[in-house]
Protein backbone atom coordinates (compact mmCIF):
# COMPACT_ATOMS: atom_id res chain seq x y z
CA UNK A 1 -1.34 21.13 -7.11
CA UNK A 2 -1.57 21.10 -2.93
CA UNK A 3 1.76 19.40 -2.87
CA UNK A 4 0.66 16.29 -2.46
CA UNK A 5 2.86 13.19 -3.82
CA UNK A 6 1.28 9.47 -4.57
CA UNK A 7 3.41 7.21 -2.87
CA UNK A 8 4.34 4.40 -5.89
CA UNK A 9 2.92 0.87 -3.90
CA UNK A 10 5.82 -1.69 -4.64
CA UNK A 11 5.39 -5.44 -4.71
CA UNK A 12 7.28 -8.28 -3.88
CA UNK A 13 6.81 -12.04 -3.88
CA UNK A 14 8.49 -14.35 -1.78
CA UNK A 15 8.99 -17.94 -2.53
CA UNK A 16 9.99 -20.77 -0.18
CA UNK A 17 13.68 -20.60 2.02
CA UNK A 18 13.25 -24.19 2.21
CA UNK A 19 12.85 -27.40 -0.20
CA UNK A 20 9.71 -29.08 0.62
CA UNK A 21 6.14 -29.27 0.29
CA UNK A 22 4.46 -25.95 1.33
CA UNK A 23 1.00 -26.32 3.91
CA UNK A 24 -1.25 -23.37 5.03
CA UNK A 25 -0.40 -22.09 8.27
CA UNK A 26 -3.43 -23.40 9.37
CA UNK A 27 -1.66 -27.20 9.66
CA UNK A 28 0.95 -25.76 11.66
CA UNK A 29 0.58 -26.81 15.69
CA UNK A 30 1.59 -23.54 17.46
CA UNK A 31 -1.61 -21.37 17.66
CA UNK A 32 0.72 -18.12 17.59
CA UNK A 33 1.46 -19.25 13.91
CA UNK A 34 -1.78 -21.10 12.94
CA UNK A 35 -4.20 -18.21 14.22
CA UNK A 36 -1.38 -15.67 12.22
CA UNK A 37 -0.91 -13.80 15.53
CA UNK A 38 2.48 -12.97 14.50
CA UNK A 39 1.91 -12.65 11.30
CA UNK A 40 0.77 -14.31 7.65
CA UNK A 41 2.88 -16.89 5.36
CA UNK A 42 2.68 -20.80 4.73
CA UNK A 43 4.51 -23.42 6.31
CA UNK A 44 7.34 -25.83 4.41
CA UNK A 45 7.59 -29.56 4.98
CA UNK A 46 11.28 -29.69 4.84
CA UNK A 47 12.61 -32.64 2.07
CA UNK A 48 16.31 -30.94 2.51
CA UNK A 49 17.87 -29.67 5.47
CA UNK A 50 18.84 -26.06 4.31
CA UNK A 51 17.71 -22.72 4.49
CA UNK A 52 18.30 -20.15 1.75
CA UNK A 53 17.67 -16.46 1.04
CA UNK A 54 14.52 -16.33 -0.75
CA UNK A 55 16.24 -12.40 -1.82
CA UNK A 56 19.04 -10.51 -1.12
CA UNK A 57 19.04 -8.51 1.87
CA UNK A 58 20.39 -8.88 5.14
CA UNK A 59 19.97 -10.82 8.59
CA UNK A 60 18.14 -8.38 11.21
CA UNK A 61 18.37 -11.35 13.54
CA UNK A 62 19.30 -14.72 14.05
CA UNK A 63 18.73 -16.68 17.35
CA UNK A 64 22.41 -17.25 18.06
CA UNK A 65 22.09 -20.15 20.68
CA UNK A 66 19.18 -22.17 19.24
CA UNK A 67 20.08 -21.30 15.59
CA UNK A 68 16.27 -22.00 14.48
CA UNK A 69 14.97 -19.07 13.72
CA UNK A 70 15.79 -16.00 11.72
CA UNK A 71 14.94 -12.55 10.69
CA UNK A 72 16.14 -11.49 6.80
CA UNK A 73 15.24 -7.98 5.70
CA UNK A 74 14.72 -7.12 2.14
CA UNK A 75 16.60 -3.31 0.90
CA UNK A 76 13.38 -1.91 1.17
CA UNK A 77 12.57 -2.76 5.03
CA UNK A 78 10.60 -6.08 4.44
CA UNK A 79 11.20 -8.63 6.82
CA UNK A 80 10.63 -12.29 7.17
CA UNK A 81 10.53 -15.02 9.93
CA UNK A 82 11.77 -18.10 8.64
CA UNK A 83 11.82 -20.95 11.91
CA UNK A 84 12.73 -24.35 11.36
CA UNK A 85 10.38 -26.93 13.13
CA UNK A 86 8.47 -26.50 16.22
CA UNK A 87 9.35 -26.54 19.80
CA UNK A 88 12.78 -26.93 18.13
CA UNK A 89 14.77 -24.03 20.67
CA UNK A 90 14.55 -26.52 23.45
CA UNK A 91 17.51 -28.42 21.02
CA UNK A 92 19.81 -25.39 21.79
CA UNK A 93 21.19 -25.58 18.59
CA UNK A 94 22.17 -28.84 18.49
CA UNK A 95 21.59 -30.29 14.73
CA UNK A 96 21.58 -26.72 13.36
CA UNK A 97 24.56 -25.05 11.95
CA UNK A 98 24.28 -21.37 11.01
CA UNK A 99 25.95 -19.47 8.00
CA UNK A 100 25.50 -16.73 9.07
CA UNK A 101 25.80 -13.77 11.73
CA UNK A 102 23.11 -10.81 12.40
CA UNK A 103 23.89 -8.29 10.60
CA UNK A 104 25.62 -10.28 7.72
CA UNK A 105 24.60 -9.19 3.79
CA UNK A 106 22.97 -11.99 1.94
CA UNK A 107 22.55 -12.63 -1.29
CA UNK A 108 19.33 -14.70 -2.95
CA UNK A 109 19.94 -18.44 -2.99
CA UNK A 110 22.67 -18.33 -0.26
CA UNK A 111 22.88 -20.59 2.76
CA UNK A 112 21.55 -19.50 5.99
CA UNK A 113 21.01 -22.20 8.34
CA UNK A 114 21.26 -26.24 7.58
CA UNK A 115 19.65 -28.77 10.01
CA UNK A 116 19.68 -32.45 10.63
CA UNK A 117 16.46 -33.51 9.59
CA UNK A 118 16.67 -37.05 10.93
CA UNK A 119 18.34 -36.00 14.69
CA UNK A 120 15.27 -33.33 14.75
CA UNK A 121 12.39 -35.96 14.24
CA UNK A 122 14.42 -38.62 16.11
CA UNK A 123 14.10 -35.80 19.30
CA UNK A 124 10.39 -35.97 18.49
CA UNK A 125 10.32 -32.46 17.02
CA UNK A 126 7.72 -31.84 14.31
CA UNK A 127 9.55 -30.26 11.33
CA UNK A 128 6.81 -28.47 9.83
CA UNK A 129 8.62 -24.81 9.41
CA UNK A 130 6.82 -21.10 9.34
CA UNK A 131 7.90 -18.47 6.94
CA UNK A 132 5.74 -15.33 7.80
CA UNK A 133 5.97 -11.38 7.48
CA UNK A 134 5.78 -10.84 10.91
CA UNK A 135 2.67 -8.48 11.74
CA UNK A 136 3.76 -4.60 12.67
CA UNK A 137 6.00 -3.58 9.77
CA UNK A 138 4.92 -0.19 9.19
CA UNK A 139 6.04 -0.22 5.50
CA UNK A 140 4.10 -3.41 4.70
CA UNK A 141 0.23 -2.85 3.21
CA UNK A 142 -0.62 -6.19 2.66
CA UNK A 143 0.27 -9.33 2.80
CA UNK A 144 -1.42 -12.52 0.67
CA UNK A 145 -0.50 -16.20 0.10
CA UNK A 146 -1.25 -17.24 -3.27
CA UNK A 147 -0.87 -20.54 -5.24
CA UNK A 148 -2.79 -23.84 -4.23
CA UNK A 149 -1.79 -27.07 -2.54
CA UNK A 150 2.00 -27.67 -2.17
CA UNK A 151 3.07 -24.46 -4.84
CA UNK A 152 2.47 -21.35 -2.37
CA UNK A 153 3.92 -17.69 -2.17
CA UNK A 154 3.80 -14.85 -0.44
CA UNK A 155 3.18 -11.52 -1.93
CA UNK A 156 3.91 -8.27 -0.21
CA UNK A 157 2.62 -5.02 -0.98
CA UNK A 158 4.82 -2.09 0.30
C-alpha cells in the first residue's frame, strides 16, 4: 500500500571445511577467536589434512604466502574465515599447499588448501582450526552455532 516491500530473510547452514572433531570457539587459544571478536563459528580438530568448500562460491581471499587462511564467499555475499591452526603464518607456507587462487570459482566439496598435519604439530603449532562469519557483513542478520559436542554448524540468516 505505501510501497513498502518485505525483504524474504534467507538461511543458510554451513557445515565443517575440515574432517575432524568440531570444539566451541571458546577452546580455541587466540582471544580474537575465543572472545568472537572477529566473528562467531566453532573450531575443527583436524583428523585429515584438507580443506574443502563447505558451498559453492568463490575465494574473496586467500593468504598467498602463508597459505593458512582463507576467505570463500557464498552467491549471495556470505563469507567465511576458514584458518588452519594457530600461530601457523609464522610457517610461511611451508606444509600447506593451496588449490586455489583469489578470485577462483569453487564448487562444494572441492579442495582448497591441504596441510601436513604431522610437520605442523612437529613445529609445535596447535592445529585446532577457526571457521567463523567474520563480524561486519552487512547482509548477514544472524549468526548461530547449533548441534552439541563434536556435531556443530553454523547457521546464517541473511
Amino acid at each position: 500500500m505505501f510501497g513498502f516491500k518485505r525483504k524474504q530473510e534467507h538461511t543458510m547452514e554451513i557445515f565443517s571445511p575440515i574432517q575432524g572433531t568440531t570444539r566451541s570457539l571458546d577452546e580455541v587459544e587466540d582471544e580474537a577467536f575465543s572472545s568472537r571478536a572477529l566473528g562467531d563459528g566453532f573450531a575443527v580438530e583436524p583428523s585429515e589434512g584438507k580443506v574443502t568448500a563447505p558451498f559453492s562460491g568463490k575465494i574473496a581471499h586467500i593468504m598467498e604466502k602463508s597459505k593458512h587462511a582463507l576467505i570463500l564467499e557464498h552467491d549471495s555475499g556470505v563469507q567465511i574465515l576458514i584458518h588452519v591452526g594457530m600461530n601457523t603464518v609464522s610457517l610461511k607456507g611451508e606444509g600447506f599447499t593451496a588449490h586455489v587462487q583469489t578470485g577462483d570459482r569453487v564448487v562444494q566439496g572441492q579442495v582448497l588448501l591441504e596441510f601436513d598435519i604431522p610437520l605442523i604439530k612437529k613445529a609445535g603449532y596447535e592445529l585446532l582450526s577457526p571457521v567463523i562469519v567474520p563480524n561486519g557483513q552487512e547482509i548477514v542478520k544472524e549468526v548461530q552455532v547449533l548441534g552439541k559436542g563434536a556435531d556443530l554448524m553454523i547457521e546464517v540468516k541473511y
